[in-house]
Protein backbone atom coordinates (compact mmCIF):
# COMPACT_ATOMS: atom_id res chain seq x y z
CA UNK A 1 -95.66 -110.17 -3.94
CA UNK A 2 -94.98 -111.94 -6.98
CA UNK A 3 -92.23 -114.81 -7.05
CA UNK A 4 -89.82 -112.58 -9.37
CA UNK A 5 -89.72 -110.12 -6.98
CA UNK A 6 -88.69 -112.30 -4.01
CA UNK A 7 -92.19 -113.06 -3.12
CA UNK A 8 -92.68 -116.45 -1.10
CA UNK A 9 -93.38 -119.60 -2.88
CA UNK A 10 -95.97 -121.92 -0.61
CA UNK A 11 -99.42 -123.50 -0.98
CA UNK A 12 -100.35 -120.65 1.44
CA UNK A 13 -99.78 -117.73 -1.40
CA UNK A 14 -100.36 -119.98 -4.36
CA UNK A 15 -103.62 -120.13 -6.95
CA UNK A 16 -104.60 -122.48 -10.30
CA UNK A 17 -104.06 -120.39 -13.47
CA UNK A 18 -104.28 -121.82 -16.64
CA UNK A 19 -101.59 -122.16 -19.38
CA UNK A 20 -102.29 -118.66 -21.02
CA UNK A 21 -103.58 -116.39 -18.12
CA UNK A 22 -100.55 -117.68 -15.82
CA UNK A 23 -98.23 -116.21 -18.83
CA UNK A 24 -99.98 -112.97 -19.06
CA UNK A 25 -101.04 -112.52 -15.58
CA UNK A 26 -98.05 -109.72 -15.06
CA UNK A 27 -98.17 -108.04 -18.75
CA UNK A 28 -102.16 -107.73 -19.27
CA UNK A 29 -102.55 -105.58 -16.30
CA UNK A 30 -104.65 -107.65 -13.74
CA UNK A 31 -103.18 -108.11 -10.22
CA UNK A 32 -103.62 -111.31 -7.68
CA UNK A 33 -103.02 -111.40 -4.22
CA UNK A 34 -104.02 -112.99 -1.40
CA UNK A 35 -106.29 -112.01 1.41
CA UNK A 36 -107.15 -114.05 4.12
CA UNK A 37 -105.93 -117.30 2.35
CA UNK A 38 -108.64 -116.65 -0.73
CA UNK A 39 -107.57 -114.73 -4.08
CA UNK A 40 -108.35 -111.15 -4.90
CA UNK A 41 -107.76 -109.94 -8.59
CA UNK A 42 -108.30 -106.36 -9.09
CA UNK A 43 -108.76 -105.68 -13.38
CA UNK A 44 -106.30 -103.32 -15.45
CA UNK A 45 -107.84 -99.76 -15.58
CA UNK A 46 -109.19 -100.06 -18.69
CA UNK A 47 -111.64 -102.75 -17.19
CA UNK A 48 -111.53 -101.34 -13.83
CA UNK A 49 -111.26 -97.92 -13.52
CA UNK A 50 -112.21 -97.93 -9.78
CA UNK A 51 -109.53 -100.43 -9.74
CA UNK A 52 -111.13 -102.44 -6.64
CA UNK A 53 -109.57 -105.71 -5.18
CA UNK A 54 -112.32 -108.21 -5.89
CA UNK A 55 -112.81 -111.95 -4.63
CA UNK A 56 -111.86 -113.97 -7.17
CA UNK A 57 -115.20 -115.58 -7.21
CA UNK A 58 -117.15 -112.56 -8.33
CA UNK A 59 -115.62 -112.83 -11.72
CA UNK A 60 -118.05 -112.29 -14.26
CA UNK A 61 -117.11 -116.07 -16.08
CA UNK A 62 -118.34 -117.14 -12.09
CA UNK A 63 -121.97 -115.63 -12.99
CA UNK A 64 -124.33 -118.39 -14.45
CA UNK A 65 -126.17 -117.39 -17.45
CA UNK A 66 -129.97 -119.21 -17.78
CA UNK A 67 -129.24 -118.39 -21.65
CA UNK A 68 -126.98 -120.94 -23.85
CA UNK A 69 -123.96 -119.10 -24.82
CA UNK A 70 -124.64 -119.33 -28.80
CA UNK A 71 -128.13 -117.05 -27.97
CA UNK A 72 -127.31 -113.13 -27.81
C-alpha cells in the first residue's frame, strides 16, 4: 500500500526509483508491491492486458541485447 494511503514506510517495503519514474509511478498506470521482500510491478493495461504481477527483474530493460542499441 502506497505511503499516501497510510502504507508503512521501512527498508522492508521500500525500492530505488529514479527521479522521473518515482514521480509517475502512481499516474502512468504501473503498480509495485512487494512479495516476499523482492518487487513485483504489474504494467498499465494498455501494456499489460493480462495485467500479471511480474518480478521486477523480468523487465524487458533487464533483457541483454547481443545487438548495440543504435542497430535496428
Amino acid at each position: 500500500m502506497p505511503w499516501q494511503q497510510n502504507g508503512p514506510t521501512n527498508i522492508d517495503n521500500g525500492t530505488l526509483l529514479c527521479w522521473y519514474h518515482h514521480h509517475t509511478i502512481d499516474t502512468a498506470g504501473w503498480k509495485i508491491r512487494m512479495s516476499n521482500g523482492r518487487p513485483q510491478v504489474r504494467g498499465p493495461l494498455l501494456w499489460d492486458p493480462s495485467q500479471t504481477w511480474r518480478p521486477a527483474h523480468t523487465h524487458r530493460a533487464n533483457t541483454p541485447s547481443t545487438d548495440p542499441p543504435w542497430c535496428p
